[in-house]
N, C-alpha and C. Protein backbone atom coordinates (compact mmCIF):
# COMPACT_ATOMS: atom_id res chain seq x y z
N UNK A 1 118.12 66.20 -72.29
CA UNK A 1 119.19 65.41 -71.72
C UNK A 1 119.19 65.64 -70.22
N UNK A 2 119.11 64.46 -69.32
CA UNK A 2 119.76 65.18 -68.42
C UNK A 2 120.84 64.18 -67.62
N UNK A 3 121.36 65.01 -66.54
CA UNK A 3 122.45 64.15 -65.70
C UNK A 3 122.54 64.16 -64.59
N UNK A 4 122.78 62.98 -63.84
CA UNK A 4 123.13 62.90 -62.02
C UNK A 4 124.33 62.80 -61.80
N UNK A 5 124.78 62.11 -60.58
CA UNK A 5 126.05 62.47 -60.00
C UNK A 5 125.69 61.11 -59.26
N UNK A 6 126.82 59.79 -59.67
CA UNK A 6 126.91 58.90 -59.03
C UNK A 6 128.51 58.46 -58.16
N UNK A 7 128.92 57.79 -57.14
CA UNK A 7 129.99 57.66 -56.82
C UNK A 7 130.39 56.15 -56.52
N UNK A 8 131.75 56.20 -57.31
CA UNK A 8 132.15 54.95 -57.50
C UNK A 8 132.42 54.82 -55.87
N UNK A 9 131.99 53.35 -55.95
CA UNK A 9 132.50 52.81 -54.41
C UNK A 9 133.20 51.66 -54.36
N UNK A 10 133.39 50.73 -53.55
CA UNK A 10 134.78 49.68 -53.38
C UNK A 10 134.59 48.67 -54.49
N UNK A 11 135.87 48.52 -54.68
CA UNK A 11 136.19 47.58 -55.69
C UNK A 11 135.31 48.34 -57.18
N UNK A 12 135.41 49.78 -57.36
CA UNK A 12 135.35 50.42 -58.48
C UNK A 12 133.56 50.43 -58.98
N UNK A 13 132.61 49.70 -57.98
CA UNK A 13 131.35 49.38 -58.06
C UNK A 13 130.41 50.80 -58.19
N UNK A 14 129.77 51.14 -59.12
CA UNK A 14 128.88 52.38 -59.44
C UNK A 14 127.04 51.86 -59.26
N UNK A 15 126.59 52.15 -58.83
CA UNK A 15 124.89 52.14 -58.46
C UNK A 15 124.32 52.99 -59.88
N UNK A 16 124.32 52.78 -60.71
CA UNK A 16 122.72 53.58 -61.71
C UNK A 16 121.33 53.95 -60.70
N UNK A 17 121.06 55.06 -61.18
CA UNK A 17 120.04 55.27 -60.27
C UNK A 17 118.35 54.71 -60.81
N UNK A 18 117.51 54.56 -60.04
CA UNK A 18 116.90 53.89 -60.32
C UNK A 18 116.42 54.38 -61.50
N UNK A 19 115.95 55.52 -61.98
CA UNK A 19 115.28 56.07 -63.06
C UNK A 19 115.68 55.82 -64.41
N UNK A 20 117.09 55.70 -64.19
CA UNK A 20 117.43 54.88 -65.72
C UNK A 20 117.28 53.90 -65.70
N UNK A 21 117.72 52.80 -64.83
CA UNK A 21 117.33 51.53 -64.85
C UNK A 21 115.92 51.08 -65.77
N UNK A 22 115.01 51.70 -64.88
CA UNK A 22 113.42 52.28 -65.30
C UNK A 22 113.02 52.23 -67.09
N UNK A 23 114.07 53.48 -67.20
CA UNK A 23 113.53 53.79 -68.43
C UNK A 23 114.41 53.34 -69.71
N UNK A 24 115.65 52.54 -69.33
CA UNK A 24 115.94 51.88 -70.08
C UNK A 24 116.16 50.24 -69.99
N UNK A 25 115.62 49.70 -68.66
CA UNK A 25 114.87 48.68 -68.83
C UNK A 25 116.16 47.65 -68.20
N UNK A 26 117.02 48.37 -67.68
CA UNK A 26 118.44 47.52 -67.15
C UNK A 26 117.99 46.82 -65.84
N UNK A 27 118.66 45.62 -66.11
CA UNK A 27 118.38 44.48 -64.87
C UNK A 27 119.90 44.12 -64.42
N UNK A 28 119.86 43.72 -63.51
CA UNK A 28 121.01 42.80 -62.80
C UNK A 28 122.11 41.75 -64.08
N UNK A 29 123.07 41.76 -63.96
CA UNK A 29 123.41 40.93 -65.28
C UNK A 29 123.73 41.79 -66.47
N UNK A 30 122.85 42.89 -67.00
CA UNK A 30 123.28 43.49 -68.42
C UNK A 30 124.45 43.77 -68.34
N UNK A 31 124.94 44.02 -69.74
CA UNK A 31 125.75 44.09 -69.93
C UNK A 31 126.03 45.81 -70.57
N UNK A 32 126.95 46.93 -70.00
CA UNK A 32 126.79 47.94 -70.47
C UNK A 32 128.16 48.37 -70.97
N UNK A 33 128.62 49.27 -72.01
CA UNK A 33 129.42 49.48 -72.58
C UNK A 33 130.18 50.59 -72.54
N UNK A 34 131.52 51.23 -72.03
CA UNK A 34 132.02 52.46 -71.73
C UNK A 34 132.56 52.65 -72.68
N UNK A 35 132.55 53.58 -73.86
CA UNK A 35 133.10 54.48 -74.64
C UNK A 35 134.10 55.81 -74.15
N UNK A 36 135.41 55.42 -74.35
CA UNK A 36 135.94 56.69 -74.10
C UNK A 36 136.21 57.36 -74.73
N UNK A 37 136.01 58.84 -74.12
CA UNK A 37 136.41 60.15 -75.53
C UNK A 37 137.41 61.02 -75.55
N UNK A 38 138.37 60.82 -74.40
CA UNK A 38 139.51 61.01 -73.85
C UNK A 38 139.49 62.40 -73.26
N UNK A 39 139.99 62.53 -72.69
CA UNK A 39 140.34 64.03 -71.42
C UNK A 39 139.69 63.58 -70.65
N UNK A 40 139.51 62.35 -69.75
CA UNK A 40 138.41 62.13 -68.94
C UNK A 40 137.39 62.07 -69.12
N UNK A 41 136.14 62.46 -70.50
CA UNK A 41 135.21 62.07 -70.57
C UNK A 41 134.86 60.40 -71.10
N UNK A 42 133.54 59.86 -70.58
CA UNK A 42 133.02 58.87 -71.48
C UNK A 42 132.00 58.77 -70.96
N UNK A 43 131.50 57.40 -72.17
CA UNK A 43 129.44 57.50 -72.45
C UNK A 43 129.67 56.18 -72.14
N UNK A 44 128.66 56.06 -71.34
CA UNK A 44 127.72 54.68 -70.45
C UNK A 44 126.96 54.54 -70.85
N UNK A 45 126.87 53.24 -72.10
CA UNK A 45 125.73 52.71 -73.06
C UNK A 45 125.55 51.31 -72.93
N UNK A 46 123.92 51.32 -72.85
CA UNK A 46 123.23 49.42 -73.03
C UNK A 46 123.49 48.94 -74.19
N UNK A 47 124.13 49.98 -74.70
CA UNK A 47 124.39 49.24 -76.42
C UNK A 47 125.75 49.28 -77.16
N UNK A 48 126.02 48.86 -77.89
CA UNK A 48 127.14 49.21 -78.42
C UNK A 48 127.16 50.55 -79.40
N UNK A 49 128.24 51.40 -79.58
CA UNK A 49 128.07 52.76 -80.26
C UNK A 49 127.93 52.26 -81.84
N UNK A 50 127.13 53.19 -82.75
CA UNK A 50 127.20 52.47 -83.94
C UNK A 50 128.40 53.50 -84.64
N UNK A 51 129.21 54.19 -83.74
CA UNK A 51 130.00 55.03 -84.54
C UNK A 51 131.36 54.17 -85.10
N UNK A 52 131.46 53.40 -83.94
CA UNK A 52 132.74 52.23 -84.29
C UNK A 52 132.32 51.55 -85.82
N UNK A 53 131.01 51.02 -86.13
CA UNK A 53 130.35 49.98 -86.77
C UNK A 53 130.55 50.93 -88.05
N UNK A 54 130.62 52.30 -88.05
CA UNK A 54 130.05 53.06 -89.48
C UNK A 54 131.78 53.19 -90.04
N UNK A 55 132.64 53.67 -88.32
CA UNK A 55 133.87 53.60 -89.18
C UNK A 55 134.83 53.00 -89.88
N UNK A 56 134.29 51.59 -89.39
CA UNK A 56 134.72 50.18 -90.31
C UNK A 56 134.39 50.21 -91.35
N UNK A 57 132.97 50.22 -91.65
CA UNK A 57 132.43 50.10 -92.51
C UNK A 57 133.02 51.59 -93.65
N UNK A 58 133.60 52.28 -93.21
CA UNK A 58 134.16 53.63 -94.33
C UNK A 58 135.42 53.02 -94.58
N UNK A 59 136.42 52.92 -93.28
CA UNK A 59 137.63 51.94 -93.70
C UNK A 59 137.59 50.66 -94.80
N UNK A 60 136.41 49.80 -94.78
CA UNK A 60 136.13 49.08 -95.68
C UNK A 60 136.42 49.44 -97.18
N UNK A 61 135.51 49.88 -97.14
CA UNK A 61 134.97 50.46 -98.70
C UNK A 61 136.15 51.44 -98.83
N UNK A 62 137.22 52.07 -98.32
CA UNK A 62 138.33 52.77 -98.62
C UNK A 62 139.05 52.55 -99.00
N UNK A 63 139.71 51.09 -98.43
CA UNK A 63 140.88 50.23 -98.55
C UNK A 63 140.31 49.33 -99.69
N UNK A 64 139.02 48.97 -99.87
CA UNK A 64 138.55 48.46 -101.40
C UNK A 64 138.82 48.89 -102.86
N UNK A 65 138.69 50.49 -102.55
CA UNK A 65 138.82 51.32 -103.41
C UNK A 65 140.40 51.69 -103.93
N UNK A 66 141.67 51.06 -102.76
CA UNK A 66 142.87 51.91 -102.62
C UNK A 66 143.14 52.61 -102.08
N UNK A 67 142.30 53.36 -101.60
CA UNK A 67 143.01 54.68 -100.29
C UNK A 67 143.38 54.15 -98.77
N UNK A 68 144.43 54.96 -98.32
CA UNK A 68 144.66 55.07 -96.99
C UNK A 68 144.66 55.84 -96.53
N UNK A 69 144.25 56.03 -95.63
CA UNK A 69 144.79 57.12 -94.16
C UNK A 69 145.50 58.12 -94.87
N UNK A 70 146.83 57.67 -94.99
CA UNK A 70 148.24 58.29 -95.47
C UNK A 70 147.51 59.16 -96.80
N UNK A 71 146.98 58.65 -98.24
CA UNK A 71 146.78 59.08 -99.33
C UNK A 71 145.58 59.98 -99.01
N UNK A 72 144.53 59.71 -98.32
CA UNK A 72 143.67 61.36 -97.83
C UNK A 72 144.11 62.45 -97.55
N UNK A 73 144.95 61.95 -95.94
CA UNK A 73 145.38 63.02 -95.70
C UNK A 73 146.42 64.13 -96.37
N UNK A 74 146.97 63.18 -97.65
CA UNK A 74 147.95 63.74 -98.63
C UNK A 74 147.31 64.48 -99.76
N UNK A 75 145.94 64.07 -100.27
CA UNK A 75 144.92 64.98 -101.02
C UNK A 75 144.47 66.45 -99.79
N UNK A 76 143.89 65.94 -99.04
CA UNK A 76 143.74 67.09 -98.26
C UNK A 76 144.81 68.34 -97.91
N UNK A 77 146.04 67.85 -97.77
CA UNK A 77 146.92 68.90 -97.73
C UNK A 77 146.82 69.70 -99.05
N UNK A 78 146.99 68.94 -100.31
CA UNK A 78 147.12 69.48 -101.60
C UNK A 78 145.68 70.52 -101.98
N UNK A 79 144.35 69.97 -101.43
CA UNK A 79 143.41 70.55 -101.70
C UNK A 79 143.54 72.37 -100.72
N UNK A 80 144.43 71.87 -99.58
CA UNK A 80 144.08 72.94 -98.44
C UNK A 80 145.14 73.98 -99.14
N UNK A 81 146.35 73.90 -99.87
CA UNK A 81 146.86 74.58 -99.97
C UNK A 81 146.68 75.02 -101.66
N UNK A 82 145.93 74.45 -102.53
CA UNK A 82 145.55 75.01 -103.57
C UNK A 82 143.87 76.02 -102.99
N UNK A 83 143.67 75.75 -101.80
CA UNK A 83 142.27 77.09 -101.48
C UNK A 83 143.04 77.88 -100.98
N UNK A 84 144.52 77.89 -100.61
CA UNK A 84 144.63 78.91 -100.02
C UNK A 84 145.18 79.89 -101.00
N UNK A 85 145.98 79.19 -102.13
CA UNK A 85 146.27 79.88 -102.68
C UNK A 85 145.73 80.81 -103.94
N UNK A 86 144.88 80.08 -103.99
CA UNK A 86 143.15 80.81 -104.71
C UNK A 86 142.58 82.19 -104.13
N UNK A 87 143.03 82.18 -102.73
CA UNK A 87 142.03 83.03 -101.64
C UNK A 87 143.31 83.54 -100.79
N UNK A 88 144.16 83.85 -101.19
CA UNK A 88 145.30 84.80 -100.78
C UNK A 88 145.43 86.24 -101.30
């Protein structure tokens, strides 16, 4: 992996340096995608993340099945506190 140090300049405008450009083949026009991961970090991608695409796709097949959000996290409590009480 590695990383540079670029600086935003007027009107919020960032320069890629040439070497990525290079090696991932970016021209004038592309289109690139900011992922944020909050506390101030994020990822600068030519592509879209496929993590969004996989978590639909689990939400899918969840809400197919009947579960929500709400009913996991309500097994999970029950599971966390029958290990604990196994292992107390």
């Amino acid at each position: 992996m590695s990383t540079t140090t670029i600086q935003i300049r007027k009107k919020g405008t960032i320069t890629l340096p040439i070497k990525f450009r290079r090696k991932y083949n970016l021209d004038e026009g592309n289109v690139l995608h900011l992922t944020d991961l909050g506390q101030g970090d994020f990822v600068l991608s030519p592509r879209l993340s496929h993590v969004d695409e996989l978590a639909d796709e689990i939400a899918y097949r969840l809400r197919d099945k009947g579960e929500t959000l709400e009913s996991m996290l309500r097994t999970l409590r029950e599971v966390r506190e029958e290990y604990a009480a196994e292992h107390a």
